[in-house]
N, C-alpha and C. Protein backbone atom coordinates (compact mmCIF):
# COMPACT_ATOMS: atom_id res chain seq x y z
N UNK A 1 -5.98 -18.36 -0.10
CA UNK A 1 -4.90 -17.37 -0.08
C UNK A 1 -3.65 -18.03 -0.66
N UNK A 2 -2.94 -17.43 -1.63
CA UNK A 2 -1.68 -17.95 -2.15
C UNK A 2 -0.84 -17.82 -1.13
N UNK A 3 0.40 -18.56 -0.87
CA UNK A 3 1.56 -18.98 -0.52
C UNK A 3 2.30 -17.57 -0.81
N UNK A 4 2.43 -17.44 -1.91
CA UNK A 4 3.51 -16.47 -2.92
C UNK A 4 2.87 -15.76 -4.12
N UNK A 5 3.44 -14.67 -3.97
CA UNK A 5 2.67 -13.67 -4.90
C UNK A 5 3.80 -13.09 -5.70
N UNK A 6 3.95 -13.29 -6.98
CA UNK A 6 4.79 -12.80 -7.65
C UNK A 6 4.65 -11.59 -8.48
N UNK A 7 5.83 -10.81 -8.87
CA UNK A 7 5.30 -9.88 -9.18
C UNK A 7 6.64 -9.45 -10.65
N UNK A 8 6.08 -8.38 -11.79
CA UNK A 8 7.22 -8.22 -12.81
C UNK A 8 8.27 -7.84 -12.58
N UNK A 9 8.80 -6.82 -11.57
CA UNK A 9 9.69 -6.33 -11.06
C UNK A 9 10.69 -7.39 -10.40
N UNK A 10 10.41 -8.27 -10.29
CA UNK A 10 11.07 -9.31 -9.63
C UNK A 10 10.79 -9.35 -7.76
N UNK A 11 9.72 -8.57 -7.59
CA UNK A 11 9.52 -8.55 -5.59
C UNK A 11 8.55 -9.80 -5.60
N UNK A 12 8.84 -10.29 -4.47
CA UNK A 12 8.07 -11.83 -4.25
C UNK A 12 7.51 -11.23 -2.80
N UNK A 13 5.98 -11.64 -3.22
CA UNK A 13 5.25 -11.14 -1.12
C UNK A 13 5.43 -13.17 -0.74
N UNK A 14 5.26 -13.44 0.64
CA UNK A 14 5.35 -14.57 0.59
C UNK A 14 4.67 -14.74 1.91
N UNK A 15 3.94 -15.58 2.25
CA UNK A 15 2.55 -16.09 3.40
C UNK A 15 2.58 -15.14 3.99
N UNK A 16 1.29 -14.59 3.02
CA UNK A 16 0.34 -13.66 3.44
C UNK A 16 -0.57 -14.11 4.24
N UNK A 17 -0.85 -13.00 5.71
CA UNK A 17 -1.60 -13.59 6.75
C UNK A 17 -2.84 -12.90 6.63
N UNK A 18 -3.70 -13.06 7.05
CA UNK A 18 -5.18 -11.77 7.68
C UNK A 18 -5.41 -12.33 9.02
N UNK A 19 -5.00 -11.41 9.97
CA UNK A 19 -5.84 -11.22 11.60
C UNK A 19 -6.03 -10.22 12.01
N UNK A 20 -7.67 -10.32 12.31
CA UNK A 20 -8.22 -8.55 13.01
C UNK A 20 -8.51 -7.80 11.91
N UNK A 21 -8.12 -8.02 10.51
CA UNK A 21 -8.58 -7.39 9.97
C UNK A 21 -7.02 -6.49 9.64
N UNK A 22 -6.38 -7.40 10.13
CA UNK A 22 -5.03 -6.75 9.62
C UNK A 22 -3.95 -7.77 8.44
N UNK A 23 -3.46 -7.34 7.60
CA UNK A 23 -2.78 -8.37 6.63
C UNK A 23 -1.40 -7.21 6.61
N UNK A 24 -0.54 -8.94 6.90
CA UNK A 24 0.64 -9.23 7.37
C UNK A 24 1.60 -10.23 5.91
N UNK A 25 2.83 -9.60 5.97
CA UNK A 25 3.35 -10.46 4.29
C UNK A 25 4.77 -9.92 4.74
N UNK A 26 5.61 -11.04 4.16
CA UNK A 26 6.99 -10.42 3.77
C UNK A 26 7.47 -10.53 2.56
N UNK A 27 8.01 -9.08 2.12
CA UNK A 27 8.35 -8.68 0.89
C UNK A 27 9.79 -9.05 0.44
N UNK A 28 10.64 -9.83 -0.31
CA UNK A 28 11.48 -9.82 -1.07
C UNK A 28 11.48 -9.06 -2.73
N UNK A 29 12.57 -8.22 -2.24
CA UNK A 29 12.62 -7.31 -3.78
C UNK A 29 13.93 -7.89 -4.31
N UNK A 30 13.65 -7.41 -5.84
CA UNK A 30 14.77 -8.52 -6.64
C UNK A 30 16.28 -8.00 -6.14
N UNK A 31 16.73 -7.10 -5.39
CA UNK A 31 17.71 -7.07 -5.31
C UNK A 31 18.19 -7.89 -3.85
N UNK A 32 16.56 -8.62 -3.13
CA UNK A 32 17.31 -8.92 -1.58
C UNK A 32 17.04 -8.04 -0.25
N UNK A 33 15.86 -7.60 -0.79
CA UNK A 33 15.83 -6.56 0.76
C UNK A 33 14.89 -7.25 1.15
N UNK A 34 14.41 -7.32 2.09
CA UNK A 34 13.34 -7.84 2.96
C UNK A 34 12.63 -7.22 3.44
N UNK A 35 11.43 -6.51 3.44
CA UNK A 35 10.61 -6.04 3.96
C UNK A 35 8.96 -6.63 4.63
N UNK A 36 9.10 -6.56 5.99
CA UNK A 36 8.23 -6.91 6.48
C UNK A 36 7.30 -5.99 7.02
N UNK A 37 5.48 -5.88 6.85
CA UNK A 37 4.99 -5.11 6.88
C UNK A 37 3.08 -5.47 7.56
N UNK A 38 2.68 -4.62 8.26
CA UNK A 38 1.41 -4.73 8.35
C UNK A 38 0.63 -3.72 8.20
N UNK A 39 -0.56 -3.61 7.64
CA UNK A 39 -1.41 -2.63 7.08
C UNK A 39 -3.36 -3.23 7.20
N UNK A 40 -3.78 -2.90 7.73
CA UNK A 40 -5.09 -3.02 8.47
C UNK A 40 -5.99 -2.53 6.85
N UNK A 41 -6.75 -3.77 6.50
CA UNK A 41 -7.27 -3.67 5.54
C UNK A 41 -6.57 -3.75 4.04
N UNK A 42 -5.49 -3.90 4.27
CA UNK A 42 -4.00 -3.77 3.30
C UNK A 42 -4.07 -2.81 2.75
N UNK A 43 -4.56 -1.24 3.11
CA UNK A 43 -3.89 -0.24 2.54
C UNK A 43 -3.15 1.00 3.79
N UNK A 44 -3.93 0.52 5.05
CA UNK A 44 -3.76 1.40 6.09
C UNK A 44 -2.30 0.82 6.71
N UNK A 45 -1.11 1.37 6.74
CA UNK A 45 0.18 0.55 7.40
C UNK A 45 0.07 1.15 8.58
N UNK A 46 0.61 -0.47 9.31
CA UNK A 46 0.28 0.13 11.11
C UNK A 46 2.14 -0.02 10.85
N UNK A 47 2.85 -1.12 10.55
CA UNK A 47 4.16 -1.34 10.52
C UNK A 47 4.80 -1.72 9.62
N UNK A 48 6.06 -1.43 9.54
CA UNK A 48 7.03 -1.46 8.52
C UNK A 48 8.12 -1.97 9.02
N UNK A 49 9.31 -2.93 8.60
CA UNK A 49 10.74 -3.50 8.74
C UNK A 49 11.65 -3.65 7.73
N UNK A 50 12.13 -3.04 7.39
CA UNK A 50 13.07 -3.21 6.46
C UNK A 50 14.55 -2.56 6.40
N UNK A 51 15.42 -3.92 6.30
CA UNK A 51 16.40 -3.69 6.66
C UNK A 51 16.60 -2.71 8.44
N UNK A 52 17.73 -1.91 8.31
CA UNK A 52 17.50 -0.76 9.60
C UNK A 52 16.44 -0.39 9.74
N UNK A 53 15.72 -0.12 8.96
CA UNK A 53 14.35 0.69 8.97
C UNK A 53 13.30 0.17 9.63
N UNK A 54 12.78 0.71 10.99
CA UNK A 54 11.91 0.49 11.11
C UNK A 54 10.71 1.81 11.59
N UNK A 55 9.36 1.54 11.07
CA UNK A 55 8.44 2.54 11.33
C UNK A 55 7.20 1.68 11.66
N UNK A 56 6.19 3.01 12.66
CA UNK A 56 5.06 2.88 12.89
C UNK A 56 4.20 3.27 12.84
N UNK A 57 3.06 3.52 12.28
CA UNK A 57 2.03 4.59 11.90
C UNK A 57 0.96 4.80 13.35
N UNK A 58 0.58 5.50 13.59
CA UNK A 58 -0.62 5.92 14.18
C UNK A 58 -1.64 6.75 13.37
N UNK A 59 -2.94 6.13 13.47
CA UNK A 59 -3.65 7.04 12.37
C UNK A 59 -4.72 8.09 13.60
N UNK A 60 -4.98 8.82 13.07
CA UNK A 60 -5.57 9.91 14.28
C UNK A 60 -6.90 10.00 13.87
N UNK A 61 -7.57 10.43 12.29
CA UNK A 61 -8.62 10.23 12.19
C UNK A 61 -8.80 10.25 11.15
N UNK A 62 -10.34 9.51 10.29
CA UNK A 62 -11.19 9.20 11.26
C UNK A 62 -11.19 7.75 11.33
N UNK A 63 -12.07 7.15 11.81
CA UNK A 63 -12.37 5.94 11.70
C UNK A 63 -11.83 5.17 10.60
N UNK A 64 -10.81 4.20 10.17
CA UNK A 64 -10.69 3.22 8.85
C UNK A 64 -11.42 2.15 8.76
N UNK A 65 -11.73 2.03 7.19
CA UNK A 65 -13.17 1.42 6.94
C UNK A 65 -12.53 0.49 5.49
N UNK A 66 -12.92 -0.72 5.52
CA UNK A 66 -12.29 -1.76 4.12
C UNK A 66 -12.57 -0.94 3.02
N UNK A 67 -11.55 -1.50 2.41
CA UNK A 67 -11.92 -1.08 0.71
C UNK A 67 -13.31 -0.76 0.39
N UNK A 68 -13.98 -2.02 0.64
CA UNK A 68 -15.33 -2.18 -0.18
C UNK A 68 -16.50 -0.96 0.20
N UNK A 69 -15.64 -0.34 1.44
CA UNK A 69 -16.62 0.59 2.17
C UNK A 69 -16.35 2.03 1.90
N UNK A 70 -15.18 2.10 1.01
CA UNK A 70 -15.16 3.49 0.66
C UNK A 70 -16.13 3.89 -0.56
N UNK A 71 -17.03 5.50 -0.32
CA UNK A 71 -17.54 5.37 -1.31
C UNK A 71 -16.59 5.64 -2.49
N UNK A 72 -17.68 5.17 -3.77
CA UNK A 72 -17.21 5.75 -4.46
C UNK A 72 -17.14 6.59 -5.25
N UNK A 73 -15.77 7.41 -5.91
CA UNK A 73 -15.54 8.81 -7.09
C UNK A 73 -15.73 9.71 -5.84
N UNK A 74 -15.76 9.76 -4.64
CA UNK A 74 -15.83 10.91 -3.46
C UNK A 74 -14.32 9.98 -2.50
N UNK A 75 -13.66 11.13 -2.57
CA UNK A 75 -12.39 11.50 -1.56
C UNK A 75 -12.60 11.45 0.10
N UNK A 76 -12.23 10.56 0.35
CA UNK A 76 -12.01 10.16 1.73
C UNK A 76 -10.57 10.56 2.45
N UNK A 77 -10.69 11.22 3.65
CA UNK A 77 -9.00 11.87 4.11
C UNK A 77 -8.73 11.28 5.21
N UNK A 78 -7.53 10.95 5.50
CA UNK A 78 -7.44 10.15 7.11
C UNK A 78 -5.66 10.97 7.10
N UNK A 79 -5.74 11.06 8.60
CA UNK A 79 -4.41 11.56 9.13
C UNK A 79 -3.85 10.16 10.49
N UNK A 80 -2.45 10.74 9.53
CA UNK A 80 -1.19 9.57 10.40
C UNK A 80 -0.44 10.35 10.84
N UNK A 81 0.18 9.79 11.73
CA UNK A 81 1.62 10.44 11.73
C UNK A 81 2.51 9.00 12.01
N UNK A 82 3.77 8.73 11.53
CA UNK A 82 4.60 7.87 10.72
C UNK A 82 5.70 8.25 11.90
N UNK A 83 6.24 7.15 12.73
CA UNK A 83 7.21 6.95 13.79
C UNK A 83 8.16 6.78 13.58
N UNK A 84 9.53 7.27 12.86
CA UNK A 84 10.67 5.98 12.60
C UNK A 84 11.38 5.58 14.05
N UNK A 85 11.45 4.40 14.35
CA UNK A 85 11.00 3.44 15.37
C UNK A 85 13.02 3.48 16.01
N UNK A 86 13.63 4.33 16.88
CA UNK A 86 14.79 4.33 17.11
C UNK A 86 15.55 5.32 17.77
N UNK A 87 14.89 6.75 16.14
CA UNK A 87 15.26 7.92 16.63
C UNK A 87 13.98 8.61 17.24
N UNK A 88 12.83 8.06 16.81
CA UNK A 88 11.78 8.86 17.81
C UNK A 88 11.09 9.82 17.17
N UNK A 89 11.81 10.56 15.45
CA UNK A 89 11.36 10.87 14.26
C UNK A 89 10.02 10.86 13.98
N UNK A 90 8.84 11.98 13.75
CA UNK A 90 8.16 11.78 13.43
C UNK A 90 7.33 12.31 12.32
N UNK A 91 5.93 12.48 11.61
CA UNK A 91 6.03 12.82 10.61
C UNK A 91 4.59 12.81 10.25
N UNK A 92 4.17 13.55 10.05
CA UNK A 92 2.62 13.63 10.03
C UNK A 92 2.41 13.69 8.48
N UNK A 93 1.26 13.02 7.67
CA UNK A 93 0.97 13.11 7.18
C UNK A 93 -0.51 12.40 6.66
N UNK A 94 -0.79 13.16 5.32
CA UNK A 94 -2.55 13.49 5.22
C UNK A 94 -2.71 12.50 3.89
N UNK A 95 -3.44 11.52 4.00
CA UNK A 95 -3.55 10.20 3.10
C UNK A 95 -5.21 10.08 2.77
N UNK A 96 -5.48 10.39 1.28
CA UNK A 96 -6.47 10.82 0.75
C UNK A 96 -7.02 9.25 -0.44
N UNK A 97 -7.84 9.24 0.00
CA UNK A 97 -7.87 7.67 -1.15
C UNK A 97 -9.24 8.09 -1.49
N UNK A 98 -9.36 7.66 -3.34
CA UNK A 98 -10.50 7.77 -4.09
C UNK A 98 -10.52 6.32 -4.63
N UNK A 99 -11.95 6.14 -4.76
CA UNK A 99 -12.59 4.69 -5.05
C UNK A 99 -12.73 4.59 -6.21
N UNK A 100 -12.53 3.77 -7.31
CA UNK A 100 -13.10 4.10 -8.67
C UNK A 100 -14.14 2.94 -8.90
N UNK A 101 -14.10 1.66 -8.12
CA UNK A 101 -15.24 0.86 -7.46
C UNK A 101 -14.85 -0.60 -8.16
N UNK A 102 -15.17 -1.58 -8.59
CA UNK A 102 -14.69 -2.65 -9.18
C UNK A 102 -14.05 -3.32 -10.42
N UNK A 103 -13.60 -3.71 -10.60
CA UNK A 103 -13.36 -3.82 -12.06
C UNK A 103 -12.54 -5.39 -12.01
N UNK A 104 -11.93 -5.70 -12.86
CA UNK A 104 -10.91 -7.01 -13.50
C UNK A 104 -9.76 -6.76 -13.90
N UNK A 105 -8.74 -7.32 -12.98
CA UNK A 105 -7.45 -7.32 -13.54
C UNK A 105 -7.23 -8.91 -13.78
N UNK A 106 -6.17 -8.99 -14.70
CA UNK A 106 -5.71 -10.46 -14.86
C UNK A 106 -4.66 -10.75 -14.54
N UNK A 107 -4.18 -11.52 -13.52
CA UNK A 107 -2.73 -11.75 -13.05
C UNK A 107 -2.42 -13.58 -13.70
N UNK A 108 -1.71 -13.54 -14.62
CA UNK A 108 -1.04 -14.44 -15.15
C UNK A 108 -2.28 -15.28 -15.67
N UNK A 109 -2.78 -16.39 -15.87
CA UNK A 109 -3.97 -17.42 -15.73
C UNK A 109 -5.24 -16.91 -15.29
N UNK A 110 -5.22 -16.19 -14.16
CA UNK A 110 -6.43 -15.60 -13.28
C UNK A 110 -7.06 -14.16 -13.40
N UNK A 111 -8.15 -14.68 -13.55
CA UNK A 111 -8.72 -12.92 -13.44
C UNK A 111 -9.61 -12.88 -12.23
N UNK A 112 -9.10 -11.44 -11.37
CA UNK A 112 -9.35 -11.09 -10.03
C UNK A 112 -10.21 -9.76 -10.23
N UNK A 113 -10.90 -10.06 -9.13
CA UNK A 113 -11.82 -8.91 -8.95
C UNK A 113 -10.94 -8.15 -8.24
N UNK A 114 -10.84 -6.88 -8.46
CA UNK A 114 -10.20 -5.85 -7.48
C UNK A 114 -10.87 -4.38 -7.53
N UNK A 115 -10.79 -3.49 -6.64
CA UNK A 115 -11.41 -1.87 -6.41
C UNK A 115 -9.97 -1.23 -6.87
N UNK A 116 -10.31 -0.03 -7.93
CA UNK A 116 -9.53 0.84 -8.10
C UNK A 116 -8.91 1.81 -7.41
N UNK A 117 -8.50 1.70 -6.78
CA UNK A 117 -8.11 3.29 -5.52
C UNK A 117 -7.06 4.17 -6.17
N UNK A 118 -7.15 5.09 -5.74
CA UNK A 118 -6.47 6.70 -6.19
C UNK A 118 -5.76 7.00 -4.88
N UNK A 119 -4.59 6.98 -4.47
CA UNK A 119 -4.30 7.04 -3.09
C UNK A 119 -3.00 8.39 -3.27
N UNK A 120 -3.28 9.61 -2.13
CA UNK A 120 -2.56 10.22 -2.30
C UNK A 120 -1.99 10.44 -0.81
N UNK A 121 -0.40 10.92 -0.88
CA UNK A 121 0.04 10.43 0.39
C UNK A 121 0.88 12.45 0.63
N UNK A 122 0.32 13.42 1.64
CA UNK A 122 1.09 14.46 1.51
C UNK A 122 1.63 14.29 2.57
N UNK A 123 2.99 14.52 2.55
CA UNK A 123 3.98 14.76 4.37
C UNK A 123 3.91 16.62 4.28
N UNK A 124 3.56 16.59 5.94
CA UNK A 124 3.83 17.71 6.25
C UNK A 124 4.55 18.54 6.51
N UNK A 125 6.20 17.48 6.12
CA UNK A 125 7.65 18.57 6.53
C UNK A 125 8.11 19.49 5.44
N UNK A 126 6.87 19.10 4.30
CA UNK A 126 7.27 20.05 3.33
C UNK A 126 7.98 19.14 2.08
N UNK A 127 8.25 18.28 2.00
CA UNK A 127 9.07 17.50 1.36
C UNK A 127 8.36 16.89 0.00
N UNK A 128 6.98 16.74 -0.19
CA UNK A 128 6.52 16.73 -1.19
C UNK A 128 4.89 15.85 -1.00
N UNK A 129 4.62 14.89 -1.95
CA UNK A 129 3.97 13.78 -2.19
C UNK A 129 4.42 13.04 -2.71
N UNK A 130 3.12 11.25 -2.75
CA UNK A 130 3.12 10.48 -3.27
C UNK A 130 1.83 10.14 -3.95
N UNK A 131 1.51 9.71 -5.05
CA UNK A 131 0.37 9.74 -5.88
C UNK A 131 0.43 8.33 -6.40
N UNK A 132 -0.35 7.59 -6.20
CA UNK A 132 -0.49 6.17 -6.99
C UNK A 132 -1.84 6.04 -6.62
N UNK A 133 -2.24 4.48 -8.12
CA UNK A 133 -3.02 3.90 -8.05
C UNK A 133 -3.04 3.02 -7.69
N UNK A 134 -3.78 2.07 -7.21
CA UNK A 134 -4.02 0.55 -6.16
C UNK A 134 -5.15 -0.22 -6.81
N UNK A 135 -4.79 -1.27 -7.24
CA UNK A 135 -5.61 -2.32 -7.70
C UNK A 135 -5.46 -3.10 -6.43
N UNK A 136 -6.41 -2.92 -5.76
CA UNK A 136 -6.25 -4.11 -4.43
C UNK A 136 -7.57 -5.14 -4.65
N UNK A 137 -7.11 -6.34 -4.52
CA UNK A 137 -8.39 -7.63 -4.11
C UNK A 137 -8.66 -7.39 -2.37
N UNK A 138 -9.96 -7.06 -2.59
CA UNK A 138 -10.00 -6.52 -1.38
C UNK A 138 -10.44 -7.61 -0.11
N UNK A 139 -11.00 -8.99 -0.90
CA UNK A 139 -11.31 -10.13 -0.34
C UNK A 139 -9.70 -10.81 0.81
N UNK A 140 -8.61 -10.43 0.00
CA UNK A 140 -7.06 -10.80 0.52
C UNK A 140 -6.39 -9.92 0.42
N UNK A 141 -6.99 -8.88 0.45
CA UNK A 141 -6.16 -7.52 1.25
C UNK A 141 -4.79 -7.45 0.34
N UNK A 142 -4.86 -7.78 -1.09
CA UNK A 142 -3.67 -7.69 -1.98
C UNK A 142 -3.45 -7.02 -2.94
N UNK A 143 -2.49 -6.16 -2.62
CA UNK A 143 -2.54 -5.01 -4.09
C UNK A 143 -1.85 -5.79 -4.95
N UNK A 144 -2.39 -5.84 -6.38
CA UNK A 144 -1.88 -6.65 -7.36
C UNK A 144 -1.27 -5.91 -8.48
N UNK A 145 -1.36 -4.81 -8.15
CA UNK A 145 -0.94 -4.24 -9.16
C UNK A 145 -0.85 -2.05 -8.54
N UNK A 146 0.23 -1.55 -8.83
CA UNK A 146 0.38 0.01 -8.62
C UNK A 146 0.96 0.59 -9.75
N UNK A 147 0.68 1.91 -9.59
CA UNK A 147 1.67 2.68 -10.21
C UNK A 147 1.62 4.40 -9.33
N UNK A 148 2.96 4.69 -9.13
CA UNK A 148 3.20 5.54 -7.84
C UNK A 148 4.53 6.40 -8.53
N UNK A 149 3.86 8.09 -8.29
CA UNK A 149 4.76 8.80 -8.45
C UNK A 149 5.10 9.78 -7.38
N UNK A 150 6.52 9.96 -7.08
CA UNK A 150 6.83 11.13 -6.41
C UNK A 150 7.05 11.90 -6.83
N UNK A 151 6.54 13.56 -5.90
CA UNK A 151 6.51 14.14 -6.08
C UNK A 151 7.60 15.03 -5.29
N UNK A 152 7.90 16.62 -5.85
CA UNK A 152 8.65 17.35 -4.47
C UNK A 152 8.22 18.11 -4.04
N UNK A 153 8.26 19.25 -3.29
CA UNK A 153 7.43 20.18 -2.89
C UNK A 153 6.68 20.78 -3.74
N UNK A 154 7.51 21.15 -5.44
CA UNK A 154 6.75 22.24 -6.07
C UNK A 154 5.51 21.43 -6.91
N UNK A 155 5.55 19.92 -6.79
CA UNK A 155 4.74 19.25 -8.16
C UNK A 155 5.59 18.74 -8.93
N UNK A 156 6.76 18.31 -8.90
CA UNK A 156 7.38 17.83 -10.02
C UNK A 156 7.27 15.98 -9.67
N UNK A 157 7.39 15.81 -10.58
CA UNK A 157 7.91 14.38 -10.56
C UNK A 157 9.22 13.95 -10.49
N UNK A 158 9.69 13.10 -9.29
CA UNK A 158 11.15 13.17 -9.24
C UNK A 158 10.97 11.50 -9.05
N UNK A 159 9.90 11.00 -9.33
CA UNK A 159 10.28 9.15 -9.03
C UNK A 159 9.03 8.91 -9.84
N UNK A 160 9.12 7.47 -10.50
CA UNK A 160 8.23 7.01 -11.15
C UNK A 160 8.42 5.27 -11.13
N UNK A 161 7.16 4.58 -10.42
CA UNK A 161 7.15 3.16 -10.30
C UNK A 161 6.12 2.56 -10.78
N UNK A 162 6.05 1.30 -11.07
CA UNK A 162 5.36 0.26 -11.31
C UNK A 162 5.32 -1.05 -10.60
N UNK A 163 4.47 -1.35 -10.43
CA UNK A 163 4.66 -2.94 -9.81
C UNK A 163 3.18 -3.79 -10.63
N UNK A 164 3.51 -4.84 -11.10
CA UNK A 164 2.57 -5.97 -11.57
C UNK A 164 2.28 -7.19 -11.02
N UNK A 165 1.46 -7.93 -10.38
CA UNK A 165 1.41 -9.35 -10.28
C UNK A 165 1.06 -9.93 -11.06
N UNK A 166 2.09 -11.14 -11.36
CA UNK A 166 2.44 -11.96 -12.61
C UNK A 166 1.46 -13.54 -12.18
N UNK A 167 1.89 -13.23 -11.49
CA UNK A 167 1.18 -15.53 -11.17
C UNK A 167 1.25 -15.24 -9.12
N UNK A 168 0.79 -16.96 -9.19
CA UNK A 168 0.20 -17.17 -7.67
C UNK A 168 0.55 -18.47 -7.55
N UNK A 169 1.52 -18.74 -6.19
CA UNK A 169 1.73 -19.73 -5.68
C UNK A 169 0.91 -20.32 -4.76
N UNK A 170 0.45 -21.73 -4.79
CA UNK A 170 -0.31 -21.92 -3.91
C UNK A 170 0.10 -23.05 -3.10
């Protein structure tokens, strides 16, 4: 497991953990925020810290199952509902992930095996979606690579991101 995971955008993840089957990292983004986070299998988030912000997921159903276990090109649905951890805020929503199954990405020097995922994220207050893809190594629970658009209620696109991993500290 690398030390440090760098990425084009300038966000640095830095000692990345796995326990239980849960992977644990803290995020520096190039402007200085800190985000600390855990996600069970590294796509399922149980917790989030950043800055004021803090949240907690509860997932309701069904069962979450590793990467390697989703099938694949068939749509898998799991329901959360999302805590913000203060005011008591809560927020249900319906998180749909498609497998596209293995493939090769190359991060700087290295080429990694990773599963393609299709991950779609709807909140139920009406407020819209989120739609990205996930190159995760599913061996270290590391997405190496996304691209994620928001959406608003009607379908539009009102945000558009990227993230790359560049190299690996070890």
């Amino acid at each position: 497991m690398p030390s440090r995971i760098l990425y084009a955008d300038g966000r640095v993840e830095e000692n990345p953990l796995i326990s239980n089957d849960v992977f644990e990292v803290t995020s520096t983004d190039a402007e200085g925020t800190v985000t600390i986070y855990s996600a069970k299998y590294g796509i399922f988030f149980e917790n989030l810290i950043s800055g004021d912000t803090a949240m907690m997921w509860t997932w309701t159903t069904p069962e979450r199952v590793p990467v390697t276990e989703l099938p694949v090109e068939q749509e898998q649905v799991y329901m959360a509902d999302i805590e913000s951890v203060g005011d008591g805020q809560k927020l249900e929503v319906r998180y749909s992930y498609t497998s596209h199954g293995p493939e090769t990405l190359s991060v700087g020097d290295c080429d990694v095996q990773v599963i393609l995922l299709d991950e779609r994220q709807e909140f139920f207050d009406g407020s819209g979606s989120i739609v990205s893809q996930l190159w995760i190594d599913p061996e270290r629970m590391l997405i190496l690579k996304t691209e994620r658009d928001k959406l608003d209620a009607s379908g539009t696109i009102i945000g558009h991101k990227e993230a790359m991993a560049t190299g690996f500290e070890m």
